[in-house]
C-alpha atoms as a PDB file:
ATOM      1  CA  UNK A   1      22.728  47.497 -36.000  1.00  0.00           C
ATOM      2  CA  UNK A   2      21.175  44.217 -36.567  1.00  0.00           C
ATOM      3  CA  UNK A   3      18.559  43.012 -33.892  1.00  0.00           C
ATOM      4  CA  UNK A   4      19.365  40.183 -32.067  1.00  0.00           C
ATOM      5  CA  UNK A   5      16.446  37.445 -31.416  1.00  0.00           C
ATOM      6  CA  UNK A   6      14.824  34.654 -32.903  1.00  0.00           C
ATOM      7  CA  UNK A   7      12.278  34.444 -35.939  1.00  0.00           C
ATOM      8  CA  UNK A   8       8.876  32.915 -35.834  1.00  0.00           C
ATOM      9  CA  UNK A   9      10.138  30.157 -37.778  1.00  0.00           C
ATOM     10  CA  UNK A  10      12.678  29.533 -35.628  1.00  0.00           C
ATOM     11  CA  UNK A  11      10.459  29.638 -32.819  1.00  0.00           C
ATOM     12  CA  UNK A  12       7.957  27.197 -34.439  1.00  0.00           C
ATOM     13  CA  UNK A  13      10.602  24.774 -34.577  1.00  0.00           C
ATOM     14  CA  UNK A  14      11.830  25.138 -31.380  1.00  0.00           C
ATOM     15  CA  UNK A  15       8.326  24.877 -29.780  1.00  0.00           C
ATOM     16  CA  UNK A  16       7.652  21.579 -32.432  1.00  0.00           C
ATOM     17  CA  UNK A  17      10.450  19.691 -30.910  1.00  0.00           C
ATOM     18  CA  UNK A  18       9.472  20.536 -27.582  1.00  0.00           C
ATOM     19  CA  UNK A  19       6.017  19.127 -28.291  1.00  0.00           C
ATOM     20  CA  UNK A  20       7.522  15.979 -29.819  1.00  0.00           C
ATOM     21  CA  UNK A  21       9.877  15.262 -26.286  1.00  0.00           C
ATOM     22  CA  UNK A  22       7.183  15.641 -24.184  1.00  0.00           C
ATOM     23  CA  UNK A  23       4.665  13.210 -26.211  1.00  0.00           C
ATOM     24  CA  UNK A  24       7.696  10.819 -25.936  1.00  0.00           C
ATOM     25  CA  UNK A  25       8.744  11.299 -22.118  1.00  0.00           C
ATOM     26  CA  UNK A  26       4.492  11.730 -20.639  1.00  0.00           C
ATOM     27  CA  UNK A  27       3.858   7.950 -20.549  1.00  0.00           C
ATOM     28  CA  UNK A  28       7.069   7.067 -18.829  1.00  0.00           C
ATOM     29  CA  UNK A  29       6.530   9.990 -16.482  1.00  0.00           C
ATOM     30  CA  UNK A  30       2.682   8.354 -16.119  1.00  0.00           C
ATOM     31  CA  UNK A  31       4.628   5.404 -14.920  1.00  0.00           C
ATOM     32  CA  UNK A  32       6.874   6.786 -12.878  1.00  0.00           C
ATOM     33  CA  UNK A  33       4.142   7.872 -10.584  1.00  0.00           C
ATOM     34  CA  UNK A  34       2.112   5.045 -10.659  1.00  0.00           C
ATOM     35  CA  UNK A  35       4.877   3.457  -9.237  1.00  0.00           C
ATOM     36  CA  UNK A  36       5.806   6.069  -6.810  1.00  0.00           C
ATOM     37  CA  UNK A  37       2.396   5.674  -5.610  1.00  0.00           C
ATOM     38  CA  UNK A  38       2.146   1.690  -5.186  1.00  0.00           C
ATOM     39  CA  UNK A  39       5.368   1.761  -3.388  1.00  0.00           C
ATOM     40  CA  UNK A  40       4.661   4.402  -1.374  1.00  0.00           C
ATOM     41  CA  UNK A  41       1.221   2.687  -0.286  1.00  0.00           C
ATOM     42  CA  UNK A  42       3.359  -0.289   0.107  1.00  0.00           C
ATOM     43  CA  UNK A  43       5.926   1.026   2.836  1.00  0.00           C
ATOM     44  CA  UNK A  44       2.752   2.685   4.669  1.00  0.00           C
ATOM     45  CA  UNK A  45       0.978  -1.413   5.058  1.00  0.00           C
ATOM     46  CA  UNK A  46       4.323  -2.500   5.575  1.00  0.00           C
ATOM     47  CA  UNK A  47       5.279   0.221   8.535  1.00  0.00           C
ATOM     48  CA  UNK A  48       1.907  -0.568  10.573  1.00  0.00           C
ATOM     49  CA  UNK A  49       2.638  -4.045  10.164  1.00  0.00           C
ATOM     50  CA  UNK A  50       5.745  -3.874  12.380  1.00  0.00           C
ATOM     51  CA  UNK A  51       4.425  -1.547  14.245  1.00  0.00           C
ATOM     52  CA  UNK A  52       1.852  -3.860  15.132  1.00  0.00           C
ATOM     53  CA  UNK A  53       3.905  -6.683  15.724  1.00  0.00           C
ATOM     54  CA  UNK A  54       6.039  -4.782  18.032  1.00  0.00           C
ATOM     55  CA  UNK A  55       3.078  -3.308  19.911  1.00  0.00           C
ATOM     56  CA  UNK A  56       2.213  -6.379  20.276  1.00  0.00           C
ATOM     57  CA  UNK A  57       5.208  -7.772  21.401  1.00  0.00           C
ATOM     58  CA  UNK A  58       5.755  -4.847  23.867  1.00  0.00           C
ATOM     59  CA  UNK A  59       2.392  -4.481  25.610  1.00  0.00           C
ATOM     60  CA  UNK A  60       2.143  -8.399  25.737  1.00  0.00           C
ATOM     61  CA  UNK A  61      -1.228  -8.698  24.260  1.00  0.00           C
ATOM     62  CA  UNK A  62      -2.913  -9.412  20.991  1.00  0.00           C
ATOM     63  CA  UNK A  63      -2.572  -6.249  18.888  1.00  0.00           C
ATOM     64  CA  UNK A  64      -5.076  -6.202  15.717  1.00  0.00           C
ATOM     65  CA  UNK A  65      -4.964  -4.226  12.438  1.00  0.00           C
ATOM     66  CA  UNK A  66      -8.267  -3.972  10.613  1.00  0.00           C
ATOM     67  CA  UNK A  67      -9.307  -2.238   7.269  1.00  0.00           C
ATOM     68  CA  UNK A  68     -11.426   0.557   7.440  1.00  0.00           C
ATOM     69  CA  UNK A  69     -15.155   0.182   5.780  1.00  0.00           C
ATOM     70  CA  UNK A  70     -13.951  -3.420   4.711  1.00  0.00           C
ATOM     71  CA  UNK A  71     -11.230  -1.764   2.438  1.00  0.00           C
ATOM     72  CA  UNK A  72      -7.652  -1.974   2.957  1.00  0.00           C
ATOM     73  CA  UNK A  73      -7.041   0.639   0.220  1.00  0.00           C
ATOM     74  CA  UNK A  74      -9.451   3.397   2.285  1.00  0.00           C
ATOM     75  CA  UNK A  75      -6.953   2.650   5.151  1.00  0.00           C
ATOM     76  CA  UNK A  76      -6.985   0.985   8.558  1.00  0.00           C
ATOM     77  CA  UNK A  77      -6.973   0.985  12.600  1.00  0.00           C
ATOM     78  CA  UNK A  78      -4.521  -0.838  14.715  1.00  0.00           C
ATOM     79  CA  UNK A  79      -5.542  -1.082  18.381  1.00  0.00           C
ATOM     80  CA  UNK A  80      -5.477  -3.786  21.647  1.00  0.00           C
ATOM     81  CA  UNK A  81      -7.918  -5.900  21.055  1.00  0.00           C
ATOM     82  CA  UNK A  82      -9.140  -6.463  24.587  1.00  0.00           C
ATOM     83  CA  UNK A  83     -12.135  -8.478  23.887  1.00  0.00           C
ATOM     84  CA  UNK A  84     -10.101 -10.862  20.973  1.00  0.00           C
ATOM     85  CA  UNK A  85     -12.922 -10.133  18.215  1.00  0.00           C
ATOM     86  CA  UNK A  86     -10.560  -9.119  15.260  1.00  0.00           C
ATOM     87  CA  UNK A  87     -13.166  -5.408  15.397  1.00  0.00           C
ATOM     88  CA  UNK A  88     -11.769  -2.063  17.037  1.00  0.00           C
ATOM     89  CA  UNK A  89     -14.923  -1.485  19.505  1.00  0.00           C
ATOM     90  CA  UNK A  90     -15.439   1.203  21.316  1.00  0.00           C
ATOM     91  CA  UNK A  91     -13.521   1.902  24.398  1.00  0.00           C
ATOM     92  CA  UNK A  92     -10.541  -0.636  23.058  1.00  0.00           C
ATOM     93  CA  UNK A  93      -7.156   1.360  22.873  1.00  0.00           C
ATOM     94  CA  UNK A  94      -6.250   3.121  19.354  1.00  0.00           C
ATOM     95  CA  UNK A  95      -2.759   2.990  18.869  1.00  0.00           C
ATOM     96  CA  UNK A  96      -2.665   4.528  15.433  1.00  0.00           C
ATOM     97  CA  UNK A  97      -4.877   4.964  12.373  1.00  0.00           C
ATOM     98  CA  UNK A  98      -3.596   5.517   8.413  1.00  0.00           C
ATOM     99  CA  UNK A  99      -5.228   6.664   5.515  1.00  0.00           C
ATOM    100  CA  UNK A 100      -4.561   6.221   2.106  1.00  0.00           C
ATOM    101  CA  UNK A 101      -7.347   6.963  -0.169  1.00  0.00           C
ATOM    102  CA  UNK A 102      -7.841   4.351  -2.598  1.00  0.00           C
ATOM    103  CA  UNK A 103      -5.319   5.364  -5.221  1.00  0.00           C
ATOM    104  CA  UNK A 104      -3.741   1.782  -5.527  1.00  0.00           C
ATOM    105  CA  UNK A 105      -6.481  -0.470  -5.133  1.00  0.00           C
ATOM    106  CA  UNK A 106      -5.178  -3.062  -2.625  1.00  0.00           C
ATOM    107  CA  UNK A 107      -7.002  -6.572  -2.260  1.00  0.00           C
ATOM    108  CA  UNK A 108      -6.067  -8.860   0.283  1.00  0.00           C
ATOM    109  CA  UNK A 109      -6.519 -13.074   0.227  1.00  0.00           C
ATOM    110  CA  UNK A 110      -9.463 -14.624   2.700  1.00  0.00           C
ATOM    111  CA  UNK A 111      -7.483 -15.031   5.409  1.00  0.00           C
ATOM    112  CA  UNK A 112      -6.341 -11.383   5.950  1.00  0.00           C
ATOM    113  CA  UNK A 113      -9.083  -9.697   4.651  1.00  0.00           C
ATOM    114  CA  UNK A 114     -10.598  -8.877   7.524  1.00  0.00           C
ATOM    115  CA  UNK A 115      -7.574  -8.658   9.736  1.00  0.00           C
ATOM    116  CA  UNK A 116      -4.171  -8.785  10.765  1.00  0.00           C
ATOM    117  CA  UNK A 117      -3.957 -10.036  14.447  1.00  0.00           C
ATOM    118  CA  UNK A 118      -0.175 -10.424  16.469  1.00  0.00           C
ATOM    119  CA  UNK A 119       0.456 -12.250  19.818  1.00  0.00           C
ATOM    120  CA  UNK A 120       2.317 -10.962  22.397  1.00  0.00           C
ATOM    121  CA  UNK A 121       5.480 -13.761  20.650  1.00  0.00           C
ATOM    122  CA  UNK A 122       4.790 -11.771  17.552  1.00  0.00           C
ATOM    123  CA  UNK A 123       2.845 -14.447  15.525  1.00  0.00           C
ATOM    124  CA  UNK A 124       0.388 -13.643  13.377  1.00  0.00           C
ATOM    125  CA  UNK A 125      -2.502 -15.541  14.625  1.00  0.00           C
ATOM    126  CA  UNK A 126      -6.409 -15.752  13.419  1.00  0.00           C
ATOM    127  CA  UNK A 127      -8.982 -15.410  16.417  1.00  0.00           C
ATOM    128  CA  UNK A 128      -8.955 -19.499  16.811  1.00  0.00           C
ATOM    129  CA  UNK A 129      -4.934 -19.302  17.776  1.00  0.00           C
ATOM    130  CA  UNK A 130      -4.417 -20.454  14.529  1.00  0.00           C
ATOM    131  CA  UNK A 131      -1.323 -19.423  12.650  1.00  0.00           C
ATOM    132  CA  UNK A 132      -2.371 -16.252  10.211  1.00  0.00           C
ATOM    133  CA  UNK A 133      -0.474 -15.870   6.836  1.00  0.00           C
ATOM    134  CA  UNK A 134      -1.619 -14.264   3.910  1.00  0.00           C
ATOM    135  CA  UNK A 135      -1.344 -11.821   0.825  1.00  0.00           C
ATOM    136  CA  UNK A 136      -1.827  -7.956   0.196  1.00  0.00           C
ATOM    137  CA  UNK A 137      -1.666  -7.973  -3.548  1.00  0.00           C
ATOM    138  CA  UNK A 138      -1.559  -3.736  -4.740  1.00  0.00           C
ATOM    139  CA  UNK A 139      -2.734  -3.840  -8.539  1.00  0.00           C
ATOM    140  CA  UNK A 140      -1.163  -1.105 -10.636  1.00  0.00           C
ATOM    141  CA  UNK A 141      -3.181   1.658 -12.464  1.00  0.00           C
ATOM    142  CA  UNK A 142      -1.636   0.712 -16.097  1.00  0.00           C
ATOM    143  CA  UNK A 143      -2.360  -2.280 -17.856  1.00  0.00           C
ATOM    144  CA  UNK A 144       0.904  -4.402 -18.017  1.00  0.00           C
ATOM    145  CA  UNK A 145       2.160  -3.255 -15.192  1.00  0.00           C
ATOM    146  CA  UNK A 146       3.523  -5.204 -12.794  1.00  0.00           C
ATOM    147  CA  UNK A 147       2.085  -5.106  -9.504  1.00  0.00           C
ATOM    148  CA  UNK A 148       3.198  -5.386  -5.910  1.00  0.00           C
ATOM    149  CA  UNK A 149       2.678  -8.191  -3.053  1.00  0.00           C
ATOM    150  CA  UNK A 150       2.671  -8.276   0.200  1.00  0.00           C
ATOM    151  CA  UNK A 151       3.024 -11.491   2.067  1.00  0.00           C
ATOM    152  CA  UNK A 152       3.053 -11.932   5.628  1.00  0.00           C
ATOM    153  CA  UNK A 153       4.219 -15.762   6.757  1.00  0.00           C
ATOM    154  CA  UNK A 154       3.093 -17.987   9.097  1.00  0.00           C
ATOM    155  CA  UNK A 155       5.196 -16.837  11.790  1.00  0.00           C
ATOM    156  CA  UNK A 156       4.004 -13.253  10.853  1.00  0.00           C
ATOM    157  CA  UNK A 157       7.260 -11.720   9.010  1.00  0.00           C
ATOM    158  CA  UNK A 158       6.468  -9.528   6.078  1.00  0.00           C
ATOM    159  CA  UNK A 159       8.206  -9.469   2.527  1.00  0.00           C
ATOM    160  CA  UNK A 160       7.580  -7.623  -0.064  1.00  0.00           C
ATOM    161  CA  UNK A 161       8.142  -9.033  -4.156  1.00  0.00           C
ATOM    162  CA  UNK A 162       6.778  -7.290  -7.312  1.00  0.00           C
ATOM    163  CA  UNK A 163       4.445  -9.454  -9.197  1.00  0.00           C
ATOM    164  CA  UNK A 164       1.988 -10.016 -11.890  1.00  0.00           C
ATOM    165  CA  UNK A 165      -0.985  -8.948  -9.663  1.00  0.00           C
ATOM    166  CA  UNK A 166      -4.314 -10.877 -11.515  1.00  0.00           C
ATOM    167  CA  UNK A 167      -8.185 -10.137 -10.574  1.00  0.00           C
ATOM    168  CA  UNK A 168      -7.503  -6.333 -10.313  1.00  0.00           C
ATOM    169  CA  UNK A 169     -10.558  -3.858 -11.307  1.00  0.00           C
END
């Protein structure tokens, strides 16, 4: 009765185009989760965003979002900003604080860099009652990629495009 299996050659070949599909398919698959990642560290900045502005809106009071250590890719605070500084001090309400890490490096124009600040209208607004627009540009991990942007208005809405993101490390 013959046996019933495979030879080594057979096996060799098998195991040869196996090699050859997954040397194809890795670099999309690298992609793939570069751009999971951006995206998902897009939604995140997005979500507080709104959730500012409607704290904001709902307590009737300037709600602020600032980066953590100066970095909006580490993560950030939001929080009533009693004493209207654009800084979460101590003793100031902490609504809600998000990490992310740094995996998508994030950079953000000069006149968000430090904060995001919403009235209780649900303006964004700099500390001198100013109107407060800017850009969170999130630069992608491959070269070529394109990148994502942020932009928040001058009445404070958010969108969200995908762009050629320039100046990234």
């Amino acid at each position: 009765m013959p046996s019933r299996g495979f030879t080594l050659v057979e096996m060799m070949v098998a195991v040869a185009v196996l090699a050859i599909m997954l040397a194809i398919g890795m670099p999309a698959f690298g992609g793939l989760i570069d751009n999971q990642r951006m995206d998902s560290s897009v939604d995140t900045l997005l979500r507080s965003i709104h959730f500012t502005r409607s704290e904001a809106i709902r307590r009737n009071r300037h709600v602020t979002m600032a980066p953590d250590d100066g970095r909006w890719d580490a993560g950030w605070v939001i929080f009533v900003d009693e004493n209207d500084d654009g800084v979460h001090d101590p003793g100031e309400p902490l609504l809600r604080e998000e990490r992310l890490g740094g995996i998508i490096p994030i950079q953000a124009n000069t006149n968000i860099a430090t904060y995001v600040r919403y009235n209780r209208q649900g303006e964004s607004e700099l500390l001198n009652g100013g109107f407060q627009s800017g850009t969170f540009s999130f630069c992608p991990n491959r070269a070529g990629a394109k990148g994502r942007q942020l932009i928040i208005n001058r009445v404070g809405r958010a969108r969200v495009q995908q762009a050629e993101v320039t100046g990234c490390p």
